[in-house]
N, C-alpha and C. Protein backbone atom coordinates (compact mmCIF):
# COMPACT_ATOMS: atom_id res chain seq x y z
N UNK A 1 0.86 -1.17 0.00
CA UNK A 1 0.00 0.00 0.00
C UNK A 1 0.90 1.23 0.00
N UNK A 2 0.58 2.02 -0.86
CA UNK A 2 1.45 3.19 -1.57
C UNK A 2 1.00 4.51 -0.29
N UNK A 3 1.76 5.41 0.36
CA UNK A 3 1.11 6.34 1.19
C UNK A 3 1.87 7.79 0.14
N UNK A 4 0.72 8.54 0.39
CA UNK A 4 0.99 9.98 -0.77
C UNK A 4 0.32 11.16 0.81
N UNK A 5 0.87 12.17 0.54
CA UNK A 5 1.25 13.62 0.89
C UNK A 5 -0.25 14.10 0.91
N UNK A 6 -0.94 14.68 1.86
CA UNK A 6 -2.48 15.45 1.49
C UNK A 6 -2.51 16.47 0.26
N UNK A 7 -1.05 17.38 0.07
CA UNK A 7 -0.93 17.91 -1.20
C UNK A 7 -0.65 17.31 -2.14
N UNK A 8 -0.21 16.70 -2.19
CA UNK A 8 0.18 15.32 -3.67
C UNK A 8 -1.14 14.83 -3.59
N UNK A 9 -1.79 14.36 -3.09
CA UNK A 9 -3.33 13.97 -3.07
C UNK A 9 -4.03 14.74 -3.81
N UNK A 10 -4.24 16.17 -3.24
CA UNK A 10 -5.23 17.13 -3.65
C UNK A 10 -4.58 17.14 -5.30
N UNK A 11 -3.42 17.40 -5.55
CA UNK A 11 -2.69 17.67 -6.87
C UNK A 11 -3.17 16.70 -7.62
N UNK A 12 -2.99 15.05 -7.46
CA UNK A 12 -2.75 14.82 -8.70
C UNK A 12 -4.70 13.71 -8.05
N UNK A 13 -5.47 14.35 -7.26
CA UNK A 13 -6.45 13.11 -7.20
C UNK A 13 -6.92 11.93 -8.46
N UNK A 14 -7.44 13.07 -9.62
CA UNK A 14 -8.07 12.58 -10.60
C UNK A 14 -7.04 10.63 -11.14
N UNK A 15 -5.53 11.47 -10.79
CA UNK A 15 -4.52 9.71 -11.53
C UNK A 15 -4.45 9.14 -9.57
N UNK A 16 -4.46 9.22 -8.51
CA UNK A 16 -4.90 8.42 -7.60
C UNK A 16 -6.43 7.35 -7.85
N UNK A 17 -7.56 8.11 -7.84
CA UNK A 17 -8.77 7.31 -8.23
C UNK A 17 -8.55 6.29 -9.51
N UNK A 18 -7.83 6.88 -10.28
CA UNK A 18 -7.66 5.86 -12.08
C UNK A 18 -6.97 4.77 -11.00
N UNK A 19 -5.83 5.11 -10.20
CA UNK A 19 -4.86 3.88 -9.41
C UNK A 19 -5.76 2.86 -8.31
N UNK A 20 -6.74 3.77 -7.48
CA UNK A 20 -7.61 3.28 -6.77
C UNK A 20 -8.98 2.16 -7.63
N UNK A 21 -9.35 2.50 -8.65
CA UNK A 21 -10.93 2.03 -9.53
C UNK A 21 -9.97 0.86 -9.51
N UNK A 22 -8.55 0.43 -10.13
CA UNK A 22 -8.13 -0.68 -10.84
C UNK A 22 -7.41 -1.51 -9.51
N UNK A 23 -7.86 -1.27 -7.77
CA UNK A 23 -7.97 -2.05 -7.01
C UNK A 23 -6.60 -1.79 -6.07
N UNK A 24 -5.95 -0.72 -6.61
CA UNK A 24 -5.32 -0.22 -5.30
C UNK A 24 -5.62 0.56 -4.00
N UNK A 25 -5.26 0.33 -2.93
CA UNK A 25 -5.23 1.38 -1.60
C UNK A 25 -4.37 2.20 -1.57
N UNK A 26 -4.58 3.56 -1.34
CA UNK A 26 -3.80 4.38 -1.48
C UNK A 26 -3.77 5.21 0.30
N UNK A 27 -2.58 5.23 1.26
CA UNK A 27 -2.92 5.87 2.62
C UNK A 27 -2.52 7.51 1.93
N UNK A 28 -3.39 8.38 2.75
CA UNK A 28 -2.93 9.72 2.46
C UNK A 28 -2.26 10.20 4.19
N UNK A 29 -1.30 10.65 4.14
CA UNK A 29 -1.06 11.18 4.83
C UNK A 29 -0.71 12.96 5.30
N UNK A 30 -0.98 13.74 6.54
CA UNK A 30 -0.87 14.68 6.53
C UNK A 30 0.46 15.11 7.71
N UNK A 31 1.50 15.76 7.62
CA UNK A 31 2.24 15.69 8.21
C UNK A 31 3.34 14.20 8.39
N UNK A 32 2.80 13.33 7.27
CA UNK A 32 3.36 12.29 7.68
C UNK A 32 2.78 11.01 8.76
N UNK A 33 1.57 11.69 8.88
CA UNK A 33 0.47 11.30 10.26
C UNK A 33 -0.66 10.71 8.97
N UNK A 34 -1.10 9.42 8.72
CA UNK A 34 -1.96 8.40 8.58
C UNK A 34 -3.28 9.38 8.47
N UNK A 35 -3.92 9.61 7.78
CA UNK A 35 -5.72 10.51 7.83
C UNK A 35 -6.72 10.27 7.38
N UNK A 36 -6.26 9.24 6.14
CA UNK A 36 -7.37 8.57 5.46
C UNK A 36 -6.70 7.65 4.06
N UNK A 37 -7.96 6.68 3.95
CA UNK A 37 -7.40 6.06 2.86
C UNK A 37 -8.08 5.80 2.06
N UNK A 38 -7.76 5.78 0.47
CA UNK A 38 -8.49 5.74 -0.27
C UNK A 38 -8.80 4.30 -1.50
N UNK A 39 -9.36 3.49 -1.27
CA UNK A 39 -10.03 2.19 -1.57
C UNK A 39 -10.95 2.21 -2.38
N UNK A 40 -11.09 1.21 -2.80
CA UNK A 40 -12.47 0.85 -4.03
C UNK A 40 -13.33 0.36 -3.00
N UNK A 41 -14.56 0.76 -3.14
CA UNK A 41 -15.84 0.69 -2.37
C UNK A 41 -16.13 -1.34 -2.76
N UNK A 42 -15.75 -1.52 -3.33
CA UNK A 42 -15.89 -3.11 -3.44
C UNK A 42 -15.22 -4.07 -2.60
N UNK A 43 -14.45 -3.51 -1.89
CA UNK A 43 -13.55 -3.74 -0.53
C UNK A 43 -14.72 -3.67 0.64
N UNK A 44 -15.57 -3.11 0.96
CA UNK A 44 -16.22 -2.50 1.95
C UNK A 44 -16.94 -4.50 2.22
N UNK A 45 -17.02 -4.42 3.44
CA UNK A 45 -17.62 -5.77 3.71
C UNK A 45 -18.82 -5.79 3.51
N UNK A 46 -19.21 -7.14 2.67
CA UNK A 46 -20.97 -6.85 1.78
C UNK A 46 -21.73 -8.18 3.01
N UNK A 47 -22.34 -8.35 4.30
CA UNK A 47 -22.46 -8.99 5.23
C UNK A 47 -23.96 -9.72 4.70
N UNK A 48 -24.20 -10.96 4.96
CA UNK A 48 -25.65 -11.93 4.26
C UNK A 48 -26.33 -11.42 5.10
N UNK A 49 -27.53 -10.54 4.63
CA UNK A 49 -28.61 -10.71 5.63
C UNK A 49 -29.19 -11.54 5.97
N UNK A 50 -28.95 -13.00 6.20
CA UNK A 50 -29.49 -14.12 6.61
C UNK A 50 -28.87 -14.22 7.56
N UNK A 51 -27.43 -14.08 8.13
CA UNK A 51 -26.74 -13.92 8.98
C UNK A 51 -26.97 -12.98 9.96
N UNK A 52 -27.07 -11.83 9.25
CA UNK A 52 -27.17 -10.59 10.33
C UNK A 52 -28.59 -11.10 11.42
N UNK A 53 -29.88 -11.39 10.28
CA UNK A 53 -30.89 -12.01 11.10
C UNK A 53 -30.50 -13.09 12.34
N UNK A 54 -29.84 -14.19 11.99
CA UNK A 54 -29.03 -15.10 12.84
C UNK A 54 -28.79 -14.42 13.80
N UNK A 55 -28.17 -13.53 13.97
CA UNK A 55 -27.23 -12.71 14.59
C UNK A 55 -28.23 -12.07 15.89
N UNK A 56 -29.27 -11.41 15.23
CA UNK A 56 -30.06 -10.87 15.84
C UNK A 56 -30.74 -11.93 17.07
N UNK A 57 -31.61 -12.79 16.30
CA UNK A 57 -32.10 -13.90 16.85
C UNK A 57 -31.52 -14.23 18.24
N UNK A 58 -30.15 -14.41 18.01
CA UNK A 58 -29.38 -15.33 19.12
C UNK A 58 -28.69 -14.03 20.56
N UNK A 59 -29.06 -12.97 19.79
CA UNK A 59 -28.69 -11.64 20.78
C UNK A 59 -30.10 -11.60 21.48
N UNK A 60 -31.37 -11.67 20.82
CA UNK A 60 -32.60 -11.55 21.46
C UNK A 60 -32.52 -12.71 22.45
N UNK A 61 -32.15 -14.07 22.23
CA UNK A 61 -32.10 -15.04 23.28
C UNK A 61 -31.66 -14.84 24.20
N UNK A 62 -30.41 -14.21 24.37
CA UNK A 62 -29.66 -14.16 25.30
C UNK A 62 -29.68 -12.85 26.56
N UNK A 63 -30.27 -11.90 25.59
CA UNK A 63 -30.95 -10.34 26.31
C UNK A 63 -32.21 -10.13 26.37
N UNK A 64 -32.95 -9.81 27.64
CA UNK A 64 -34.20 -9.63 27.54
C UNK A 64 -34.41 -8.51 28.36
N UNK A 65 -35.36 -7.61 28.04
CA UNK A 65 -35.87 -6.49 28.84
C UNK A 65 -36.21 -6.24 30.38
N UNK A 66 -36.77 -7.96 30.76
CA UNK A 66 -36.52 -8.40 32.33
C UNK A 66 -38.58 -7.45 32.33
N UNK A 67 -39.04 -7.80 31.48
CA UNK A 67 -40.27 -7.10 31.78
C UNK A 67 -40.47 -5.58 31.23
N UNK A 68 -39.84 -4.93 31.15
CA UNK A 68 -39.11 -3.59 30.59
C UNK A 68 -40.08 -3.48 29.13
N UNK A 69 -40.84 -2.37 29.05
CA UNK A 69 -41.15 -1.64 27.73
C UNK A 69 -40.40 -1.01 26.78
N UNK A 70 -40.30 -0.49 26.10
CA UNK A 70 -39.28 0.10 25.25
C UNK A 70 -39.65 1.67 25.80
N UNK A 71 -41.25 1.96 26.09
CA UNK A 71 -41.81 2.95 26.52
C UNK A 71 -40.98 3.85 27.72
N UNK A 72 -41.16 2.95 28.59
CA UNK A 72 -40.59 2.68 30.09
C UNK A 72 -38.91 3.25 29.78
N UNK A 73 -38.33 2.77 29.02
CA UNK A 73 -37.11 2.64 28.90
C UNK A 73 -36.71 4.17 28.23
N UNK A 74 -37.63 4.80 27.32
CA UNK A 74 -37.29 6.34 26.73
C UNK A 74 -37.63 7.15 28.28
N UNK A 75 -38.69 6.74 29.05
CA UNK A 75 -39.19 7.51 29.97
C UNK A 75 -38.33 7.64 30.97
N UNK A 76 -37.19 6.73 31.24
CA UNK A 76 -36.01 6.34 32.18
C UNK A 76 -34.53 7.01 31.54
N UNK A 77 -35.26 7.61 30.38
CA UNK A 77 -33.66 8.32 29.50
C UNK A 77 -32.51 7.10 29.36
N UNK A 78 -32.89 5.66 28.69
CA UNK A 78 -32.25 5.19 28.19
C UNK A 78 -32.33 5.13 26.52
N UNK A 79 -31.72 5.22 25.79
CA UNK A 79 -31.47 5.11 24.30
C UNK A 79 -32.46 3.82 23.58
């Protein structure tokens, strides 16, 4: 993974993205300090919603309100 300058960034973005679309990561750095990086969105983790459901399911088993409304629970200033 190639790291480029926030001004070398801003300068040459348009040939970074051509380098990024064809599946490189590019770190930008500012001061030499890590700030962001720039990736192909096809990288981003694509998660099965059949899973996530799973997921849910087995969190509802295991946590329960203990009797608790959701009502109750805004009225108590919890989230």
């Amino acid at each position: 993974m190639e790291t480029v300058g926030a001004y070398e960034a801003k300068t040459h973005l348009p040939k970074l993205l051509e380098r990024v679309i064809k599946g490189e990561r590019i770190i930008i750095t500012k001061h030499g300090v890590p700030v962001a990086v720039l990736q192909p969105p096809s990288s981003l983790r694509k998660t099965d919603p059949g899973k996530v459901i799973d997921q849910l399911r087995k969190f509802r088993e295991k946590n329960c309100l203990k009797g608790l409304s959701i009502k109750e629970m805004i009225e108590q200033g919890r989230p």
